[in-house]
C-alpha atoms as a PDB file:
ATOM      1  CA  UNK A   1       0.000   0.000   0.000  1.00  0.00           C
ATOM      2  CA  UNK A   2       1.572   3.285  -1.182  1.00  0.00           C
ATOM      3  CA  UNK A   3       1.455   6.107   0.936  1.00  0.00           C
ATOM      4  CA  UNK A   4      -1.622   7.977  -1.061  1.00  0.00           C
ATOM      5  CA  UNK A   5      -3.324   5.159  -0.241  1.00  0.00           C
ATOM      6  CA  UNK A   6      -2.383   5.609   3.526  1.00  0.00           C
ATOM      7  CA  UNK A   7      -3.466   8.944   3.476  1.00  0.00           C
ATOM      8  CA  UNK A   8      -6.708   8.135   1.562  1.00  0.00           C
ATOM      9  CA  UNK A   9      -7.692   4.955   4.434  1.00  0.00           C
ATOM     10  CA  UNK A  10      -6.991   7.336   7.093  1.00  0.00           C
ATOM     11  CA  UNK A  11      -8.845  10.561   5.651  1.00  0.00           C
ATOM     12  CA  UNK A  12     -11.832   8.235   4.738  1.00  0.00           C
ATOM     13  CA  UNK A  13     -12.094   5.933   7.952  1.00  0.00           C
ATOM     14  CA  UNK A  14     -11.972   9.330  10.521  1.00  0.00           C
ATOM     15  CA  UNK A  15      -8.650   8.602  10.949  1.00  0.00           C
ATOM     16  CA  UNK A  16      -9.663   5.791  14.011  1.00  0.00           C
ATOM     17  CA  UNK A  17      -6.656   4.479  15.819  1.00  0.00           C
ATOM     18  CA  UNK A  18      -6.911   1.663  15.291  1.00  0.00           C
ATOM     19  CA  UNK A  19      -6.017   2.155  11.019  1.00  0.00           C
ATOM     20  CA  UNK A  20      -3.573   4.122  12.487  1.00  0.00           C
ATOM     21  CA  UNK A  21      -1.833   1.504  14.738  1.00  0.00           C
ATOM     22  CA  UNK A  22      -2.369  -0.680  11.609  1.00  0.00           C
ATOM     23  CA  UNK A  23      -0.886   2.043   9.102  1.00  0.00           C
ATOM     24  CA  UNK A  24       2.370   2.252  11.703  1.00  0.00           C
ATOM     25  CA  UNK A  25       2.756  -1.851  12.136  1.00  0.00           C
ATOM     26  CA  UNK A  26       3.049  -1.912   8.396  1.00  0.00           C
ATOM     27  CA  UNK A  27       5.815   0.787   8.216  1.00  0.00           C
ATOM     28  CA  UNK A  28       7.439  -1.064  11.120  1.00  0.00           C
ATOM     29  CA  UNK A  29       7.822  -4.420   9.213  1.00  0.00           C
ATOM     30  CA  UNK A  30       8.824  -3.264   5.952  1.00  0.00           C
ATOM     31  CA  UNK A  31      11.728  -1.090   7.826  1.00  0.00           C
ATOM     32  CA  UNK A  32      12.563  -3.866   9.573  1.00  0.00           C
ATOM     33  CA  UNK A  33      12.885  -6.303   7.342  1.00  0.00           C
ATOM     34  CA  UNK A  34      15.056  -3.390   5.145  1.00  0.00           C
ATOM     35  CA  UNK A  35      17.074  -3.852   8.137  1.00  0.00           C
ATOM     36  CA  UNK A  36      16.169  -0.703   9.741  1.00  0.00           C
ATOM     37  CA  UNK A  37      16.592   0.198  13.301  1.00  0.00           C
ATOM     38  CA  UNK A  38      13.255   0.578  15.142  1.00  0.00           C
ATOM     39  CA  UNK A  39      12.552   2.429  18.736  1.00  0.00           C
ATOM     40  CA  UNK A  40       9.817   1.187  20.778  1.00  0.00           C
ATOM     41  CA  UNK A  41       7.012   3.035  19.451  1.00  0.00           C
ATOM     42  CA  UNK A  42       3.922   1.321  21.155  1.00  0.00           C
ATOM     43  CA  UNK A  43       2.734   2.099  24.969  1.00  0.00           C
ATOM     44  CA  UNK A  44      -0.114   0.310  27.717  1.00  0.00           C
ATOM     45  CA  UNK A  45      -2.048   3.889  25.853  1.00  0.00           C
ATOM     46  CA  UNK A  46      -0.991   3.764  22.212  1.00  0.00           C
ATOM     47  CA  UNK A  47      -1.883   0.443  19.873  1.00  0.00           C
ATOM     48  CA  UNK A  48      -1.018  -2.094  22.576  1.00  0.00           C
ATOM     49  CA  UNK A  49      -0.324  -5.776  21.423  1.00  0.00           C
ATOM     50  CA  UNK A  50      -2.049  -8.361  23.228  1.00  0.00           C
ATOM     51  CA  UNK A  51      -0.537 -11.968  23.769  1.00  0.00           C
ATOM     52  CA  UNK A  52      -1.521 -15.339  24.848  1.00  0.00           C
ATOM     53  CA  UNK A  53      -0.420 -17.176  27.718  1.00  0.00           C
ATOM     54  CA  UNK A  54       3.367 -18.334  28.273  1.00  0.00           C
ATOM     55  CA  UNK A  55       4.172 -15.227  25.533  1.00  0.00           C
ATOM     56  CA  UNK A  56       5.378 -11.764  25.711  1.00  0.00           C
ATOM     57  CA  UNK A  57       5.591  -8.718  23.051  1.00  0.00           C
ATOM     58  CA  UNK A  58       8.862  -8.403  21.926  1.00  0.00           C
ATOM     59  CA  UNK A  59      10.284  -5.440  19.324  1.00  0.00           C
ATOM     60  CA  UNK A  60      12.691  -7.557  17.660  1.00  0.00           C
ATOM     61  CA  UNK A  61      11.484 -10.875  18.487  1.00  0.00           C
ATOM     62  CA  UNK A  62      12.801 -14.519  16.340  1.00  0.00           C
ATOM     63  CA  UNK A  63       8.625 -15.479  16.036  1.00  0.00           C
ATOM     64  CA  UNK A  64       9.250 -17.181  13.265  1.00  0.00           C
ATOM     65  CA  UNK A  65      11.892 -19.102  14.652  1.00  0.00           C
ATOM     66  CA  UNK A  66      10.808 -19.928  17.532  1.00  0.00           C
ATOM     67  CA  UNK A  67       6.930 -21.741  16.100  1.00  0.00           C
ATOM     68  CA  UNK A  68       6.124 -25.318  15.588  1.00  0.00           C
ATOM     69  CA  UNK A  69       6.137 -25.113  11.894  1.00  0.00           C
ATOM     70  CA  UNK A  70       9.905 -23.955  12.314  1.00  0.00           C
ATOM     71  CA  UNK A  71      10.862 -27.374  12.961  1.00  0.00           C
ATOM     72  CA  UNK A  72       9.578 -28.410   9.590  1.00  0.00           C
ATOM     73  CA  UNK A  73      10.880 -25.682   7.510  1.00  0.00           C
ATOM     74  CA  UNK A  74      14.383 -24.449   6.654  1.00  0.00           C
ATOM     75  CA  UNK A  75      13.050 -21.316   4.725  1.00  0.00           C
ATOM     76  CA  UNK A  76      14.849 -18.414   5.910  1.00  0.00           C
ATOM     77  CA  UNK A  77      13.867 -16.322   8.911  1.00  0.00           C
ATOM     78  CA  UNK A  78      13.943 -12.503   9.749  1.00  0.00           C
ATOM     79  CA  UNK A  79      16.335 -12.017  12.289  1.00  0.00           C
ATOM     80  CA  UNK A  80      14.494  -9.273  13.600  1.00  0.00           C
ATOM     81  CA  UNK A  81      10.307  -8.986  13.661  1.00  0.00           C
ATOM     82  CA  UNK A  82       7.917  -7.674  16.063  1.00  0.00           C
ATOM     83  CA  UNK A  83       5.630  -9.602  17.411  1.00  0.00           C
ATOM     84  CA  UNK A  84       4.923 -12.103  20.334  1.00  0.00           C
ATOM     85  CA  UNK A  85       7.605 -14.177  21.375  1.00  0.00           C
ATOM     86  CA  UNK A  86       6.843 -17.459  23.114  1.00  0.00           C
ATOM     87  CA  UNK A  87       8.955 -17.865  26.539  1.00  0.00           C
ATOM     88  CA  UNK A  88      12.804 -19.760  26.024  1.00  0.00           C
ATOM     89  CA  UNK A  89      10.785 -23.169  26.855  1.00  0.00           C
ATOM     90  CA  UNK A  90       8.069 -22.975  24.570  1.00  0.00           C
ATOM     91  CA  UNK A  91       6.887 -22.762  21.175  1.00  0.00           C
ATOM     92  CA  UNK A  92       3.812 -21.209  18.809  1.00  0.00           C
ATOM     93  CA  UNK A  93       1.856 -23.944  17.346  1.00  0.00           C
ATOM     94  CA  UNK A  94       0.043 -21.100  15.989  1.00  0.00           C
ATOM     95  CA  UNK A  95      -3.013 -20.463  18.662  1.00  0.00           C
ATOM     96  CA  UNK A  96      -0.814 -20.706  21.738  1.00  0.00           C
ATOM     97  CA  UNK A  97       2.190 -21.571  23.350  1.00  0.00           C
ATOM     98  CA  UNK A  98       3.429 -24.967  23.642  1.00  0.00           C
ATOM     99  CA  UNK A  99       6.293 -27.415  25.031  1.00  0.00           C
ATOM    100  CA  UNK A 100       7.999 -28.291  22.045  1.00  0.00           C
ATOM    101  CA  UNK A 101       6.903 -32.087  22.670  1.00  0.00           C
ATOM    102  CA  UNK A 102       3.499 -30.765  21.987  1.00  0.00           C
ATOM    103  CA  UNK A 103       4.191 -29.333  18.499  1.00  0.00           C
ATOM    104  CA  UNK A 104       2.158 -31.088  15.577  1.00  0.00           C
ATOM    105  CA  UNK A 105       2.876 -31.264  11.738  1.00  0.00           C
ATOM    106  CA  UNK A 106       1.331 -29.856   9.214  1.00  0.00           C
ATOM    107  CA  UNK A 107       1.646 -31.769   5.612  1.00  0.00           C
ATOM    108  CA  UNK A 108       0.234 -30.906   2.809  1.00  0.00           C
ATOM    109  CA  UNK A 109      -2.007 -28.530   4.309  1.00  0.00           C
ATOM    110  CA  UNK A 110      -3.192 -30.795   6.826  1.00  0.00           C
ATOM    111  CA  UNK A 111      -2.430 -30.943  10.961  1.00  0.00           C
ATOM    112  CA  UNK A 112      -1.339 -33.955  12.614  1.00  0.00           C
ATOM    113  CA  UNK A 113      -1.703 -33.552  16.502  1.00  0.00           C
ATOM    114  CA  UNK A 114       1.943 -34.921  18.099  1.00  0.00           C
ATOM    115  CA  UNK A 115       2.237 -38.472  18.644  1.00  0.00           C
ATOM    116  CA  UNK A 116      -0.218 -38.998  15.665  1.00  0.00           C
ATOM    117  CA  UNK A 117       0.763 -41.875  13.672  1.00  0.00           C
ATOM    118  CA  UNK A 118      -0.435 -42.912   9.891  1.00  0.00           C
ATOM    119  CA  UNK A 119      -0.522 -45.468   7.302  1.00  0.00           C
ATOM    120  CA  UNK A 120       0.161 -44.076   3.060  1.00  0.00           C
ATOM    121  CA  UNK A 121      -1.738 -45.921   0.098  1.00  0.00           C
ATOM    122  CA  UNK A 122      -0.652 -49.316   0.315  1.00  0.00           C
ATOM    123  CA  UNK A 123       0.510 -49.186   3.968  1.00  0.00           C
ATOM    124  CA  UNK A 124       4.187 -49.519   2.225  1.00  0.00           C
ATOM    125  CA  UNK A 125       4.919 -46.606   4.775  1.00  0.00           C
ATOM    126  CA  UNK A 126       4.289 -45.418   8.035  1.00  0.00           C
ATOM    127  CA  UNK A 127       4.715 -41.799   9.160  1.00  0.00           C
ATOM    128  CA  UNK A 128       5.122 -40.037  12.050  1.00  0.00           C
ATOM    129  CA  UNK A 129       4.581 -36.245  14.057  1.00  0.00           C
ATOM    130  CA  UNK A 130       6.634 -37.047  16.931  1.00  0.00           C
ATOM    131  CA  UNK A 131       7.213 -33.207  18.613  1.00  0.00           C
ATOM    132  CA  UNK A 132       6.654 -31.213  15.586  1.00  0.00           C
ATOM    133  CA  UNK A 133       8.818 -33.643  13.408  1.00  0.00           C
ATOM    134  CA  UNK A 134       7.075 -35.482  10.730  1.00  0.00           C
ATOM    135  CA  UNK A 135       9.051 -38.682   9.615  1.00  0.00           C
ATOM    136  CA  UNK A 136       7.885 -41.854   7.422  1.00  0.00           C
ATOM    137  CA  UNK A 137       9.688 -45.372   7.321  1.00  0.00           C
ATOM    138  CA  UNK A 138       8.908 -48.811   5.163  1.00  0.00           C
ATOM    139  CA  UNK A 139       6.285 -50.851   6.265  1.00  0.00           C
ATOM    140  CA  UNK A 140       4.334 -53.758   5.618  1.00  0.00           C
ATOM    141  CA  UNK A 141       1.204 -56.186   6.333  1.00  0.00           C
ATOM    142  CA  UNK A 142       2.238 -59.095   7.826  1.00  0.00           C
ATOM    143  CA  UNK A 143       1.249 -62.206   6.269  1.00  0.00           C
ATOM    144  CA  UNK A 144      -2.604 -63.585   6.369  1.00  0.00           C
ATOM    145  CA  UNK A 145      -3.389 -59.346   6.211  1.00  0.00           C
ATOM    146  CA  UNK A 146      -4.313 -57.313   3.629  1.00  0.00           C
ATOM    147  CA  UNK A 147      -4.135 -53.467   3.709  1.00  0.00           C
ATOM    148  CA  UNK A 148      -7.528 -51.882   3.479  1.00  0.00           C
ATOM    149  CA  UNK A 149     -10.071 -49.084   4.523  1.00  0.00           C
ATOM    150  CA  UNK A 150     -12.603 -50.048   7.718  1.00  0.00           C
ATOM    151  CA  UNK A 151     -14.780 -47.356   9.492  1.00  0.00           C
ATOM    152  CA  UNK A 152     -12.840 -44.898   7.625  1.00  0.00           C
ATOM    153  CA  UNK A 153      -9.030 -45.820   9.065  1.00  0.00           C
ATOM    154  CA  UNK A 154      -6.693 -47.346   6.444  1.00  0.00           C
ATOM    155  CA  UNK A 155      -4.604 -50.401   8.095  1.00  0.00           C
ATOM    156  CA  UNK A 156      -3.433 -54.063   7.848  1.00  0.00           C
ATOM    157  CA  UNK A 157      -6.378 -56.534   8.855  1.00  0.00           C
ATOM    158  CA  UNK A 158      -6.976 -60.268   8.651  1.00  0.00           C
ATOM    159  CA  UNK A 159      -8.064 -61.869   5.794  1.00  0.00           C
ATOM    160  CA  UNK A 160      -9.805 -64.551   8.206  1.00  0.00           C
ATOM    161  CA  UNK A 161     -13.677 -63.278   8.033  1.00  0.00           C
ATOM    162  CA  UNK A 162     -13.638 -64.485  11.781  1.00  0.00           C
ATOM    163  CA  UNK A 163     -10.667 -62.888  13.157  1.00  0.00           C
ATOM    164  CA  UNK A 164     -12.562 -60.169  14.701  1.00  0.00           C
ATOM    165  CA  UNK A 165     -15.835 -61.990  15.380  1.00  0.00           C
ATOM    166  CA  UNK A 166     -16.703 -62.359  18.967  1.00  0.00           C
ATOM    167  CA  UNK A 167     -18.995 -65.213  19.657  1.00  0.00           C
ATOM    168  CA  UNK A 168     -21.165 -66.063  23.056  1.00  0.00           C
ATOM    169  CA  UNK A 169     -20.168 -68.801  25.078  1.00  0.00           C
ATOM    170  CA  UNK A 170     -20.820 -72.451  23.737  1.00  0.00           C
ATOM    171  CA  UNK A 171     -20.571 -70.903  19.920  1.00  0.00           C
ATOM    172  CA  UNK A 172     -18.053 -70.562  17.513  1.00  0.00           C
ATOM    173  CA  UNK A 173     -17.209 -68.501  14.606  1.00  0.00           C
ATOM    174  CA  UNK A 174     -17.803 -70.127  11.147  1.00  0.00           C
ATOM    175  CA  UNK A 175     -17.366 -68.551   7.248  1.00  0.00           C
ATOM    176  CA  UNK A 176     -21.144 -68.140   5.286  1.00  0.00           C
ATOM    177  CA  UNK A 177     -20.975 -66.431   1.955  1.00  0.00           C
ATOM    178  CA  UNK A 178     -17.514 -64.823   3.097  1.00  0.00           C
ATOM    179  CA  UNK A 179     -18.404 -63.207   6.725  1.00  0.00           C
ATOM    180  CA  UNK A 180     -17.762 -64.354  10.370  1.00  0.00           C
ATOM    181  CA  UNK A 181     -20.961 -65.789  11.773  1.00  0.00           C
ATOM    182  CA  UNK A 182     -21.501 -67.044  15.077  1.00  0.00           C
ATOM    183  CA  UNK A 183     -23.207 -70.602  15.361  1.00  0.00           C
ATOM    184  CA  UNK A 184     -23.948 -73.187  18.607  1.00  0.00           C
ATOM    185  CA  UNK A 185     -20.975 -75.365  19.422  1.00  0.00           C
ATOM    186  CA  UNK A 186     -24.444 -78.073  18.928  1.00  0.00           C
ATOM    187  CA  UNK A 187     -27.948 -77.929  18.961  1.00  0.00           C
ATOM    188  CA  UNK A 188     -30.505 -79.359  21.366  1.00  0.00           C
ATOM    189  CA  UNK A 189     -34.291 -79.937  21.071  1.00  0.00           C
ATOM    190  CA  UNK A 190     -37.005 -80.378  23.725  1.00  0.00           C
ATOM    191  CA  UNK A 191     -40.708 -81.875  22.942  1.00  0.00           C
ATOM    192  CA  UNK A 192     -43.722 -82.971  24.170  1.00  0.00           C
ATOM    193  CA  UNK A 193     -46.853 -85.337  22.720  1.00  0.00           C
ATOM    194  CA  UNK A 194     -48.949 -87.772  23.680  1.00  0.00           C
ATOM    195  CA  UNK A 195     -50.671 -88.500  27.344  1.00  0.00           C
ATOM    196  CA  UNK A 196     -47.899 -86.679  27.767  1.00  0.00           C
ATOM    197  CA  UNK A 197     -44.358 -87.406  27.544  1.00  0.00           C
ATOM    198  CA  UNK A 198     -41.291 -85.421  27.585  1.00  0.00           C
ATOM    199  CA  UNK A 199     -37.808 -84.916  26.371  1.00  0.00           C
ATOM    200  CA  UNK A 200     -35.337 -82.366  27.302  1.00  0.00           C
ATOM    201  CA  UNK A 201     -32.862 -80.595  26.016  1.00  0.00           C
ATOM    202  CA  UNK A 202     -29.942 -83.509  27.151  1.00  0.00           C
ATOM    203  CA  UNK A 203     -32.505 -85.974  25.854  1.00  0.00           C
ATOM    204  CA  UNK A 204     -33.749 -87.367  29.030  1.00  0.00           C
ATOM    205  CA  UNK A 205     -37.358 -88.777  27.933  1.00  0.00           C
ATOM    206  CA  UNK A 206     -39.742 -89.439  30.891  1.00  0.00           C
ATOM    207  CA  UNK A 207     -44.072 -89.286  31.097  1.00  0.00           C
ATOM    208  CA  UNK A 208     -45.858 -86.858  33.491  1.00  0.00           C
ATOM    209  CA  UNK A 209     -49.590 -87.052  34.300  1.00  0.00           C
ATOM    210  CA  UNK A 210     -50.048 -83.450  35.412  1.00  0.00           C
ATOM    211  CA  UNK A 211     -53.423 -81.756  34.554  1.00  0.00           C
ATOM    212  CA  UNK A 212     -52.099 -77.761  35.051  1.00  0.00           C
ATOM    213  CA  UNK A 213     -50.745 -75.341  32.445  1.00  0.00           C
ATOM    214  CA  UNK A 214     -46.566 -75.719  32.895  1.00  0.00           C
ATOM    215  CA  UNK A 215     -43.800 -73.661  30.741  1.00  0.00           C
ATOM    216  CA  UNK A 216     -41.847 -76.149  28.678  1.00  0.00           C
ATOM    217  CA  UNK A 217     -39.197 -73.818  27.067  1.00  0.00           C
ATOM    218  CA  UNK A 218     -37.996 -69.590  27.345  1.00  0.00           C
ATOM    219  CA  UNK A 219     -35.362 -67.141  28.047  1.00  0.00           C
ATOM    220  CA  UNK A 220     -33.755 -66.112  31.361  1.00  0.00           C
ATOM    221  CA  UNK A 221     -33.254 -62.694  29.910  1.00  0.00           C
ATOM    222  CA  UNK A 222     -29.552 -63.035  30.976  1.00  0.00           C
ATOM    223  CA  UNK A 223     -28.633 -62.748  27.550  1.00  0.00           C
ATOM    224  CA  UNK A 224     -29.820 -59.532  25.743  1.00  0.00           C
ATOM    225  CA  UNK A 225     -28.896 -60.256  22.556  1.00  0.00           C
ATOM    226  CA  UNK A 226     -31.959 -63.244  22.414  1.00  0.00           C
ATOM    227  CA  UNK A 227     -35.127 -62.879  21.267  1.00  0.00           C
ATOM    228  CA  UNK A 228     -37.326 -63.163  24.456  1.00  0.00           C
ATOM    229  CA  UNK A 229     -39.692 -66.235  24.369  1.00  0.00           C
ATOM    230  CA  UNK A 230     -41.589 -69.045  26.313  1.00  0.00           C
ATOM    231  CA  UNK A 231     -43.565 -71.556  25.279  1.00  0.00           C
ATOM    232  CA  UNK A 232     -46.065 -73.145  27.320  1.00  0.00           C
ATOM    233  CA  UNK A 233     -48.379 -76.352  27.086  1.00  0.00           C
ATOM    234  CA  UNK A 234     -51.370 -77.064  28.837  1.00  0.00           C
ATOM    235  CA  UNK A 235     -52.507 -80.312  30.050  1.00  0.00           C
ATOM    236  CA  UNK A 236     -55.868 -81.554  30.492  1.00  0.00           C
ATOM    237  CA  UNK A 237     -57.438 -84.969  31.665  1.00  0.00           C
ATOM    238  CA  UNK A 238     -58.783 -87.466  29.182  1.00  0.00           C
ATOM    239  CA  UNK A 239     -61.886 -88.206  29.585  1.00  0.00           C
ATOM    240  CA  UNK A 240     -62.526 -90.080  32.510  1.00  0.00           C
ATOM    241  CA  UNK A 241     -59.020 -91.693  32.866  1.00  0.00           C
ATOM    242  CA  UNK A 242     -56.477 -90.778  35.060  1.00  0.00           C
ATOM    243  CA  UNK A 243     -54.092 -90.187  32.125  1.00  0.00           C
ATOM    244  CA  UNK A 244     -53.406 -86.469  31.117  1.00  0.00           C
ATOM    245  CA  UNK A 245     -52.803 -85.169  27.409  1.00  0.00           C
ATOM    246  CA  UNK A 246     -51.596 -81.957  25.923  1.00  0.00           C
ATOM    247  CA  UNK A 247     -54.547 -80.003  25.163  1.00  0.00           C
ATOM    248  CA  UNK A 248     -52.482 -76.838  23.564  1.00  0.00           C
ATOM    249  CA  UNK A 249     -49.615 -75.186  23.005  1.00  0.00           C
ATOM    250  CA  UNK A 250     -48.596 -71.460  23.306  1.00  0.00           C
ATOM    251  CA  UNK A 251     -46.103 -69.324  22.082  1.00  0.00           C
ATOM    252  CA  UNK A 252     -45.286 -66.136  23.493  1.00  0.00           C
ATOM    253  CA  UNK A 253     -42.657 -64.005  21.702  1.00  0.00           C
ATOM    254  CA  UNK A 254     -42.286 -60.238  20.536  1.00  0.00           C
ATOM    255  CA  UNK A 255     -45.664 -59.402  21.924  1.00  0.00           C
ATOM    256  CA  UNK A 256     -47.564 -61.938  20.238  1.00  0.00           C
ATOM    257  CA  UNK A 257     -49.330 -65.236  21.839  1.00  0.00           C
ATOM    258  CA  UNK A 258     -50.149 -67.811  19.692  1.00  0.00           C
ATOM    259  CA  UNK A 259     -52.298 -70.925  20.697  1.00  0.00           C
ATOM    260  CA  UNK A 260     -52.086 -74.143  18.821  1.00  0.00           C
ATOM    261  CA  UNK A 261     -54.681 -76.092  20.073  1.00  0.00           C
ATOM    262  CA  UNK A 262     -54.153 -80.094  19.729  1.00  0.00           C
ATOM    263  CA  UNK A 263     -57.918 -80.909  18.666  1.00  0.00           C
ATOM    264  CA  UNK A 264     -58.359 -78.776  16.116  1.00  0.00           C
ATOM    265  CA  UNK A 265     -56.072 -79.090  13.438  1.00  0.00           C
ATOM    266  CA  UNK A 266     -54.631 -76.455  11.085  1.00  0.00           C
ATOM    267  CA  UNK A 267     -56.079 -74.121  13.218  1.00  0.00           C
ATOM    268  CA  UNK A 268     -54.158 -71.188  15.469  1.00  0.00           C
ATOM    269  CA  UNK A 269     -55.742 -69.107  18.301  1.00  0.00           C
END
């Protein structure tokens, strides 16, 4: 900005003091980086600089120097530049002052947060911010992994569709149509028929004469993850014998109740 321009901004704006503390700064850094000698020129009264925490204004300060992105770059610095300087243990990350373990990376236009570490395209390399120093080194999946994206994260994972599959106790994990499904270590069944007899689940078969409505099968509810049901059957006496016979079954399950009763068939209450 010439200085007709300087002249105009100030005539124009009511000459505010704050486009004048602006007007000066500018004048300041251009002398200074000419090399130029410059006084202290600002006051607690006249265009203060405010700093953040663990910082202090400094005339000729080494800010560049003295930021995170520093430790990156080997682009030249102005010896002398006013501006807040971060205290002899610290460092500008570029909002505030921090330990120099605490520095991040910026690559390609992007921040990495210290102790951030990433895979490349291929995982072939791994890279690095380690206190403000970005660094890559060869890498590899090891074998029965392939590198791919999941939820969004690139990185080596099994092959095995089960590697990751988690599986309730008396199951196992087993391949169907290429994914990890859970399925009973064996399988059980309970019944009842007749005047009646039983068999449970660990096949013990034995008759019961009972004339009351008993549950035969359902859930504890210890187990979330399982459909909630019982299933009930209820006895009745035949005739005028002392021997008992199922009269009907019911199913209870996601608020439904379904009779089956054992007279009538094809038909469901």
């Amino acid at each position: 900005m010439t200085e007709v321009l300087y002249f105009r901004e100030m005539s124009t704006d009511g000459a505010g003091q704050a486009v004048l503390c602006r007007h000066i700064q500018s004048y300041v850094t251009t002398c200074q980086l000419a090399g130029a000698e410059i006084r202290t020129w600002r006051s607690d009264s006249f265009c203060p600089v405010s700093c953040v925490a663990g910082s202090r204004y400094e005339l000729c300060s080494s800010s560049c120097s003295s930021t995170c992105s520093s430790l990156q770059s080997s682009a030249p610095c102005p010896s002398c530049q006013e501006g807040c300087q971060c205290a002899d243990s610290l460092m500008s990350d570029g909002a505030r002052c921090v330990p120099v373990e605490k520095c991040g990376c910026v690559v390609d236009g992007k921040y990495y947060r210290s102790g951030t570490s990433v895979l490349l395209e291929g995982c072939s390399e791994r890279c690095a911010c380690e206190g403000g120093r970005y660094s890559c080194k060869s890498t590899s999946c090891q074998q029965g992994q392939e590198c791919r994206n999941k939820d969004g994260a690139l990185g080596c994972f099994s092959t095995d569709p089960c590697a990751e599959v988690k599986c309730r106790v008396k199951e196992h994990c087993a391949v169907s149509e290429g994914q990890g499904v859970c399925v009973p270590d064996s399988t059980a069944l309970c019944w009842a028929f007749g005047d009646p007899h039983y068999s449970t689940f660990d096949n013990t078969r034995y008759s019961f004469q009972g004339t009351c409505t008993y549950v035969l099968v359902n859930t504890t509810g210890l187990d979330p993850s399982l459909t909630s049901f019982t299933v009930i059957s209820k006895n009745e006496l035949r005739g005028n014998s002392e021997g008992s016979f199922v009269r009907s079954a019911t199913v209870e399950m996601l608020g439904h109740r379904i009779s089956i009763p054992s007279s009538e068939r094809g038909v469901i209450l």
